[in-house]
C-alpha atoms as a PDB file:
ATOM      1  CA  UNK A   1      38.046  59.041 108.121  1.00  0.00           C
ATOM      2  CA  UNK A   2      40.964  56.655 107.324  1.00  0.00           C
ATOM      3  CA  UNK A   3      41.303  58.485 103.836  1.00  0.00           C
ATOM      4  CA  UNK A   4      42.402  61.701 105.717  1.00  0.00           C
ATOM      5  CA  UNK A   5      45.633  60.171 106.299  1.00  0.00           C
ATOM      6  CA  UNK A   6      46.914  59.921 102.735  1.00  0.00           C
ATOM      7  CA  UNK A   7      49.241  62.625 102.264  1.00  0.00           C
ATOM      8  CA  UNK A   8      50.598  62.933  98.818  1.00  0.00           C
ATOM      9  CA  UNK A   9      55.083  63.134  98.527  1.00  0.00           C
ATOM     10  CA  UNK A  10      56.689  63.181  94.824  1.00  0.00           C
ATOM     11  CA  UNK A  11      57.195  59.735  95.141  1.00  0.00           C
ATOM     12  CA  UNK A  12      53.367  58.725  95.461  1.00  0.00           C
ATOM     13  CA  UNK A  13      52.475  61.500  92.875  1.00  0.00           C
ATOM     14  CA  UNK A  14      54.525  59.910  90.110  1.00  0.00           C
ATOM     15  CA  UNK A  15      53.364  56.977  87.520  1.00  0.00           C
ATOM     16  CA  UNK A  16      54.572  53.482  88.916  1.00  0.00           C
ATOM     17  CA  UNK A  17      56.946  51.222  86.768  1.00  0.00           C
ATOM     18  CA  UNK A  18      54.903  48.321  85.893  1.00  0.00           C
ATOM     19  CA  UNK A  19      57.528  46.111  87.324  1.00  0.00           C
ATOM     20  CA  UNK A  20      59.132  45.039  90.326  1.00  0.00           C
ATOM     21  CA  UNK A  21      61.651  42.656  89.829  1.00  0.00           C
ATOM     22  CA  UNK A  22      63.374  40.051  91.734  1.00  0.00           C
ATOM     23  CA  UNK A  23      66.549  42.492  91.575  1.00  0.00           C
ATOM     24  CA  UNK A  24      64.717  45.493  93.333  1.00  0.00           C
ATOM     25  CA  UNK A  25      63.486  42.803  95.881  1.00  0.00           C
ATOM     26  CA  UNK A  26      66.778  41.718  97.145  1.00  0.00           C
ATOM     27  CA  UNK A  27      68.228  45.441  96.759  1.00  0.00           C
ATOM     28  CA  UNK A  28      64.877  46.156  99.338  1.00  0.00           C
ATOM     29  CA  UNK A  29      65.062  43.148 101.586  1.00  0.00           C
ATOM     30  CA  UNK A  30      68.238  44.788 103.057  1.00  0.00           C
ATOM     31  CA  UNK A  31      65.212  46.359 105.495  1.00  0.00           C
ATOM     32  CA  UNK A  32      64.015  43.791 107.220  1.00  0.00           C
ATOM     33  CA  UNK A  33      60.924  45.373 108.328  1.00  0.00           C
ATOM     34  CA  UNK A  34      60.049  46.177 104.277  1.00  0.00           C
ATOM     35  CA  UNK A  35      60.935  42.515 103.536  1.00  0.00           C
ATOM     36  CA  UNK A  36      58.357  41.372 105.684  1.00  0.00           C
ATOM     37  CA  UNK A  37      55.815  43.619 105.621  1.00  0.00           C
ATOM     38  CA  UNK A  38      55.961  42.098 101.604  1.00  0.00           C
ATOM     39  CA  UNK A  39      56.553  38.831 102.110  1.00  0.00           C
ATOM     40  CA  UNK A  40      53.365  38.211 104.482  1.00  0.00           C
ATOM     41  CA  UNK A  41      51.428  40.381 102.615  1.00  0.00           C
ATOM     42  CA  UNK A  42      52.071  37.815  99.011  1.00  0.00           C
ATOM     43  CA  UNK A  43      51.744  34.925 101.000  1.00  0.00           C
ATOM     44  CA  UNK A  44      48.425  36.619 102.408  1.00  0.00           C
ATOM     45  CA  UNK A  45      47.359  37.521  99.014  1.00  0.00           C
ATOM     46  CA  UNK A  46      48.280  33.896  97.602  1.00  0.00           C
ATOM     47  CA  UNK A  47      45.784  32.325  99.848  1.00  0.00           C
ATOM     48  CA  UNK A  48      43.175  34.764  99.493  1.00  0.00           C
ATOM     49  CA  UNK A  49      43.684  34.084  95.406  1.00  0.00           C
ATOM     50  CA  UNK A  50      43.529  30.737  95.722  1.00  0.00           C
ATOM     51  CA  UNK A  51      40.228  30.622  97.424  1.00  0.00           C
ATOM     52  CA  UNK A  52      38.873  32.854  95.278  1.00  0.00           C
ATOM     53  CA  UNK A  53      39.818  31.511  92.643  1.00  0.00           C
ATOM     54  CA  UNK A  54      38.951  27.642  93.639  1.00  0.00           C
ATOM     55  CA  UNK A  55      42.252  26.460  92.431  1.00  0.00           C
ATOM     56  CA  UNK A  56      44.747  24.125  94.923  1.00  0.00           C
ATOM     57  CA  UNK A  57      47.367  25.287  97.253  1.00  0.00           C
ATOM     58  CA  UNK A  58      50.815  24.290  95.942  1.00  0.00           C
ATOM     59  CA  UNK A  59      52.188  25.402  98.884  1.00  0.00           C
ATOM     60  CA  UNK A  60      51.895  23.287 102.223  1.00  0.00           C
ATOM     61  CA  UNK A  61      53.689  23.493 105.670  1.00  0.00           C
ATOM     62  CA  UNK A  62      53.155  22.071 109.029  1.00  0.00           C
ATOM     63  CA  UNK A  63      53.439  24.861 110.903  1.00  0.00           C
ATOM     64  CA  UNK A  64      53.372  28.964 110.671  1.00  0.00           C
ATOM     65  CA  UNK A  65      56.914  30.091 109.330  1.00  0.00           C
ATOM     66  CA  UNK A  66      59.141  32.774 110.747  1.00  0.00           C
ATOM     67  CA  UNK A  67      59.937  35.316 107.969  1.00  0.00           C
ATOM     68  CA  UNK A  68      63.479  35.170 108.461  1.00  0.00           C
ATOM     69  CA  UNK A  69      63.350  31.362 108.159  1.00  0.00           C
ATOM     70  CA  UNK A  70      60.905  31.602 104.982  1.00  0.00           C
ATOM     71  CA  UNK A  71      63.426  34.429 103.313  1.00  0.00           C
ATOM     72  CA  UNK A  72      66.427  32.465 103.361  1.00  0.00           C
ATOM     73  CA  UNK A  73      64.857  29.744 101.864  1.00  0.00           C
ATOM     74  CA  UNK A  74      63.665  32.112  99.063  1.00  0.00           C
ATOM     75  CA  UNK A  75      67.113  34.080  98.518  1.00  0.00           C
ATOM     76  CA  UNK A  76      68.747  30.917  98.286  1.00  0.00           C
ATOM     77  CA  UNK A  77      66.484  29.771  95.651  1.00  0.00           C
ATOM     78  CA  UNK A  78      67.042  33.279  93.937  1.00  0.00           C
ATOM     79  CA  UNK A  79      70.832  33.443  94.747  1.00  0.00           C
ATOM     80  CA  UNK A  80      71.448  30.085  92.630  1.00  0.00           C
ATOM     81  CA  UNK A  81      69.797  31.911  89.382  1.00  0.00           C
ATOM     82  CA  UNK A  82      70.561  35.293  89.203  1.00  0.00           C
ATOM     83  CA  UNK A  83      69.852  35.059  85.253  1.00  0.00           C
ATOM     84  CA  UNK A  84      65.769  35.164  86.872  1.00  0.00           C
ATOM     85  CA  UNK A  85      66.366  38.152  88.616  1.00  0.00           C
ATOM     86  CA  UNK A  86      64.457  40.444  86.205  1.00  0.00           C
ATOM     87  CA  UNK A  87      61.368  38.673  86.405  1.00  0.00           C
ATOM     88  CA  UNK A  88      58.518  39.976  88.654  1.00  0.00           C
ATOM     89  CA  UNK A  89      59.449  39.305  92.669  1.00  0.00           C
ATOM     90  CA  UNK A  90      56.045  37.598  92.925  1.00  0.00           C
ATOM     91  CA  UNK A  91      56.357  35.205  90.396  1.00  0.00           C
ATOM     92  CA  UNK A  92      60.154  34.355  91.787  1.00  0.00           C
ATOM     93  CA  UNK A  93      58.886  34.453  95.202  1.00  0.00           C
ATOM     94  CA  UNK A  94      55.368  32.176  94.722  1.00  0.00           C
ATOM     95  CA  UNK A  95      57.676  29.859  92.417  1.00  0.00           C
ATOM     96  CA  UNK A  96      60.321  29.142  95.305  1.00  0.00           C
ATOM     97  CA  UNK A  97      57.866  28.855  97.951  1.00  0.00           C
ATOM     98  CA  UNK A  98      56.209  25.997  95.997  1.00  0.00           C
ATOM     99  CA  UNK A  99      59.420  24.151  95.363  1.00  0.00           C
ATOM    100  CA  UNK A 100      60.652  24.844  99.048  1.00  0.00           C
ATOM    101  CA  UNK A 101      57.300  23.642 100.926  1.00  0.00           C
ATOM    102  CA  UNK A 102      55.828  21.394  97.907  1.00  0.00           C
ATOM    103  CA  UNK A 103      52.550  19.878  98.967  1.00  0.00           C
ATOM    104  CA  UNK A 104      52.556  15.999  98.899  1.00  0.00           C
ATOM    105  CA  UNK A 105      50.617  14.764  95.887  1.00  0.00           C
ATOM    106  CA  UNK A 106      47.140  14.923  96.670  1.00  0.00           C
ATOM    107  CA  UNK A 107      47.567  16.977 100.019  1.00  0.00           C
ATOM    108  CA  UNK A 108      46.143  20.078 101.005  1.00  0.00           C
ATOM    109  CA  UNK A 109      47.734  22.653 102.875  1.00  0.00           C
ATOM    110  CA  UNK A 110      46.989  22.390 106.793  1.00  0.00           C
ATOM    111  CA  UNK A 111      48.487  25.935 107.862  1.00  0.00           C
ATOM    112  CA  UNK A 112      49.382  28.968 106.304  1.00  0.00           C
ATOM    113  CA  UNK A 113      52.873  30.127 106.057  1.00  0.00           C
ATOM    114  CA  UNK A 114      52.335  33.093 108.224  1.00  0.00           C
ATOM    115  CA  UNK A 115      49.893  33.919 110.847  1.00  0.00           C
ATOM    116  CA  UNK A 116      47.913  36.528 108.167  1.00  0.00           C
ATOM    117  CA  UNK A 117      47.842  40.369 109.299  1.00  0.00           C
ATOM    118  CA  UNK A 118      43.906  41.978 109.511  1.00  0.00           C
ATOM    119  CA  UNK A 119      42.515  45.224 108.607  1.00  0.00           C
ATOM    120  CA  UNK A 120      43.344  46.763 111.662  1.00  0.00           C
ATOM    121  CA  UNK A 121      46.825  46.282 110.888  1.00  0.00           C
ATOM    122  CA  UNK A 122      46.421  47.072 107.228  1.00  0.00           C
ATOM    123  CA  UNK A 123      44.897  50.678 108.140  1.00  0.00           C
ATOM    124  CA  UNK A 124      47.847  51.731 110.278  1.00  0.00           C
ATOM    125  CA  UNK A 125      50.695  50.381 108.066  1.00  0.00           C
ATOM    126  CA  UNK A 126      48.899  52.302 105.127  1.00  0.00           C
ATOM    127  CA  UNK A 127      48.717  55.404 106.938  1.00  0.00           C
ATOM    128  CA  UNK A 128      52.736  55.191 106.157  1.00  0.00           C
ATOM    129  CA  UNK A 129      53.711  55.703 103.023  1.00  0.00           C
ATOM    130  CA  UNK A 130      56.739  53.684 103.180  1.00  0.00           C
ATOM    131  CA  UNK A 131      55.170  50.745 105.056  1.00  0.00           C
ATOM    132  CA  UNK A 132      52.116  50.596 102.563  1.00  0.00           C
ATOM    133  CA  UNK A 133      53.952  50.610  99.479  1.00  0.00           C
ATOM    134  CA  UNK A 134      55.404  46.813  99.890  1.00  0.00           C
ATOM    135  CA  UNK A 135      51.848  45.715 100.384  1.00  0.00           C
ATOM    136  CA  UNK A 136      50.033  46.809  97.772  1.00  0.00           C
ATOM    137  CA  UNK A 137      52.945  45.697  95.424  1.00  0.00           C
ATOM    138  CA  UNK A 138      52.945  42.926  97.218  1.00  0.00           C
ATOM    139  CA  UNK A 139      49.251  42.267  96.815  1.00  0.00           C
ATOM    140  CA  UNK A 140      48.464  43.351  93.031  1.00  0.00           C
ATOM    141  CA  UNK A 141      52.378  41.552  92.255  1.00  0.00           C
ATOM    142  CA  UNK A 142      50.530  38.086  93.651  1.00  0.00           C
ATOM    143  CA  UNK A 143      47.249  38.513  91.458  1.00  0.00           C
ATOM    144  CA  UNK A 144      49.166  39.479  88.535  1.00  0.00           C
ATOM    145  CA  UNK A 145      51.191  36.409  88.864  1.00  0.00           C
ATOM    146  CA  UNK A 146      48.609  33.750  89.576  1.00  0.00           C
ATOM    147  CA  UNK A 147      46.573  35.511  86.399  1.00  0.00           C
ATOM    148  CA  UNK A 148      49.689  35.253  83.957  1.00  0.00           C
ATOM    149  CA  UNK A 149      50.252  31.953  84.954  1.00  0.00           C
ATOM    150  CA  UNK A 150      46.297  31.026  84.278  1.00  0.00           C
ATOM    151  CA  UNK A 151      46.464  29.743  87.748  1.00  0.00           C
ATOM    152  CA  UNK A 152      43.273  31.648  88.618  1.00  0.00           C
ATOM    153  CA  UNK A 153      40.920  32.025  85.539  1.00  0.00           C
ATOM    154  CA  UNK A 154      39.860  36.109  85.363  1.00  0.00           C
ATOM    155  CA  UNK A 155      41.610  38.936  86.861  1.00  0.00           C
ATOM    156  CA  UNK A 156      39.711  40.599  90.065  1.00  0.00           C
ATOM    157  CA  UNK A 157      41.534  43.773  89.524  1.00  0.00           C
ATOM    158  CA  UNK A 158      42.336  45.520  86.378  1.00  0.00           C
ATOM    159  CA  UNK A 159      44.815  48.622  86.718  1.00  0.00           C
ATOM    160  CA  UNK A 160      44.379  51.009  84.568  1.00  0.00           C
ATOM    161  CA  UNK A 161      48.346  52.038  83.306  1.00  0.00           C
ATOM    162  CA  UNK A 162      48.227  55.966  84.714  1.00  0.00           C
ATOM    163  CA  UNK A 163      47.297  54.804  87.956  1.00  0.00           C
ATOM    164  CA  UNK A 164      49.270  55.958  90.850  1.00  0.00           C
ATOM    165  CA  UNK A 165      50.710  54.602  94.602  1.00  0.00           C
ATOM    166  CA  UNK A 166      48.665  57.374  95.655  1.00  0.00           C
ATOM    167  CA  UNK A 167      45.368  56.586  94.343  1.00  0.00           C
ATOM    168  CA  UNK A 168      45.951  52.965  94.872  1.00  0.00           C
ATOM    169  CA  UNK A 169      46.489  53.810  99.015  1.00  0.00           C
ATOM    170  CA  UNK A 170      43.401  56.216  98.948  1.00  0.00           C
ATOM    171  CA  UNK A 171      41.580  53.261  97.389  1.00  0.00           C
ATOM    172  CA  UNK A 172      42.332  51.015 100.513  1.00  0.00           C
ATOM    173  CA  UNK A 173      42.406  53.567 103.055  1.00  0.00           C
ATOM    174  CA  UNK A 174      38.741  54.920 101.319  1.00  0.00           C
ATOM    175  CA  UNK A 175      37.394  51.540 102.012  1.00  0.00           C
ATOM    176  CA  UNK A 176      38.835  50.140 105.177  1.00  0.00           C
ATOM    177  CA  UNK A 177      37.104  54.000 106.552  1.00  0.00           C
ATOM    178  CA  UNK A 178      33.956  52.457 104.905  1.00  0.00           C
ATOM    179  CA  UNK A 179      33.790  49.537 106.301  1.00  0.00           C
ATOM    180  CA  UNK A 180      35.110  49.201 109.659  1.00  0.00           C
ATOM    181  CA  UNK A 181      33.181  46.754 110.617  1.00  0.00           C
ATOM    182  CA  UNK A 182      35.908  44.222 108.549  1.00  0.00           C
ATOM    183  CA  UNK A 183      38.866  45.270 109.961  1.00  0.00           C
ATOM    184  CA  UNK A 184      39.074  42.815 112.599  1.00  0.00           C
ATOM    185  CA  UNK A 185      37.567  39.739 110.267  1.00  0.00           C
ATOM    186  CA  UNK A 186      39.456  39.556 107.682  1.00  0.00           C
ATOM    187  CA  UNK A 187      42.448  39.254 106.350  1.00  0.00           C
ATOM    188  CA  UNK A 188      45.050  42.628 105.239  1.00  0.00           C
ATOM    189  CA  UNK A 189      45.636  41.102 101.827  1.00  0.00           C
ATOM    190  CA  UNK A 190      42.119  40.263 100.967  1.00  0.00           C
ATOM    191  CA  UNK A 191      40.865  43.395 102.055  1.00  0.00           C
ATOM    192  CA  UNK A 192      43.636  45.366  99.079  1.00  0.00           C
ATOM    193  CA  UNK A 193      41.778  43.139  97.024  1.00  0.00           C
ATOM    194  CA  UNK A 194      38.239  43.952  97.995  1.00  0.00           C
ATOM    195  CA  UNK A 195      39.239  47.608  97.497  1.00  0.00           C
ATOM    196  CA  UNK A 196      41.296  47.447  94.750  1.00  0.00           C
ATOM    197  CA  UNK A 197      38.772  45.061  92.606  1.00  0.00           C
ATOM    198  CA  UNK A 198      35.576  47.916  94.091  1.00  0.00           C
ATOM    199  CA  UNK A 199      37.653  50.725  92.580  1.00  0.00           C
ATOM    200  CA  UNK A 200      39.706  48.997  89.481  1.00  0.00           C
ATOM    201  CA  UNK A 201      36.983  46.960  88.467  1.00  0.00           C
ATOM    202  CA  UNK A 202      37.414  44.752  85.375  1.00  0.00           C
END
């Protein structure tokens, strides 16, 4: 069972801060691999909101992105106002992506920014402690964001504050081993989600 693989370090044991700022972002995106691993996993979790939620795309590009052509649009943006940098990464992040690949008025988005990662992928990068970590932030950071910002109408997932990295991993990991019949059909992100909301239900 995927669940087997959680193994519980100090780190994972201990309560999470209930932020992650833009600060700790570009302190972390000095690892590329962490970076990304994030990155697709918002934009994943962005898309999957926005369906969900029936709300409008604000974010439109021709073409799949490279991450290293999406992130230096977004540390630019964050660069030029450093007095933001204490705000949540997903907010900064979702807020420079939708002035850096506005959608026409009236359009809708015709691809996603990044080719999105499935379930397959999602159970062996959260059989890592360090690779998982940036996606479930990256994940719950998104739906926090679009909820504050009324964007989508009701939270899907509602954390309660003593939850742990660890619990939130054996949540996944529980539920991809449950149903591995969705690995391969849907998206990494939305499948956090589908956990998350089945075991932090609001």
């Amino acid at each position: 069972m995927l669940a087997a693989a959680v193994a519980t370090s100090p780190r994972d044991s201990a309560a999470l801060p209930r932020g992650y700022s833009g600060a700790d972002l570009l302190q972390n995106c000095s690892d590329a691999t962490l970076c990304e691993l994030y990155l697709r996993a918002l934009v994943d979790a962005y898309d999957t909101l926005m369906v969900w939620g029936n709300a409008r795309s604000r974010i439109c590009t021709p073409r799949p992105q490279e991450p290293a052509v999406l992130w230096q649009a977004v540390s630019a943006t964050l660069s030029a106002r450093p007095e933001r940098l204490s705000a949540s990464a997903g907010s900064l992040i979702i807020d420079a992506l939708q002035v850096n690949f506005r959608c026409a008025a009236a359009a809708a988005p015709t691809a996603t920014l990044f080719a999105p990662r499935d379930g397959v992928d999602l159970a062996t990068q959260c059989t890592n402690s360090t690779n998982c970590e940036p996606v479930l932030y990256a994940v719950l950071d998104a739906h926090q964001t679009l909820v504050d910002w009324q964007t989508i109408r009701r939270p899907f997932v509602c954390l309660p504050e003593n939850s742990t990295l660890a619990e939130w991993r054996l949540a996944v990991l529980r539920y991809l081993g449950e149903h591995l019949d969705q690995l391969a059909v849907h998206t990494s992100a939305s499948l956090v989600l589908t956990a998350m909301a089945q075991r932090y239900p609001c």
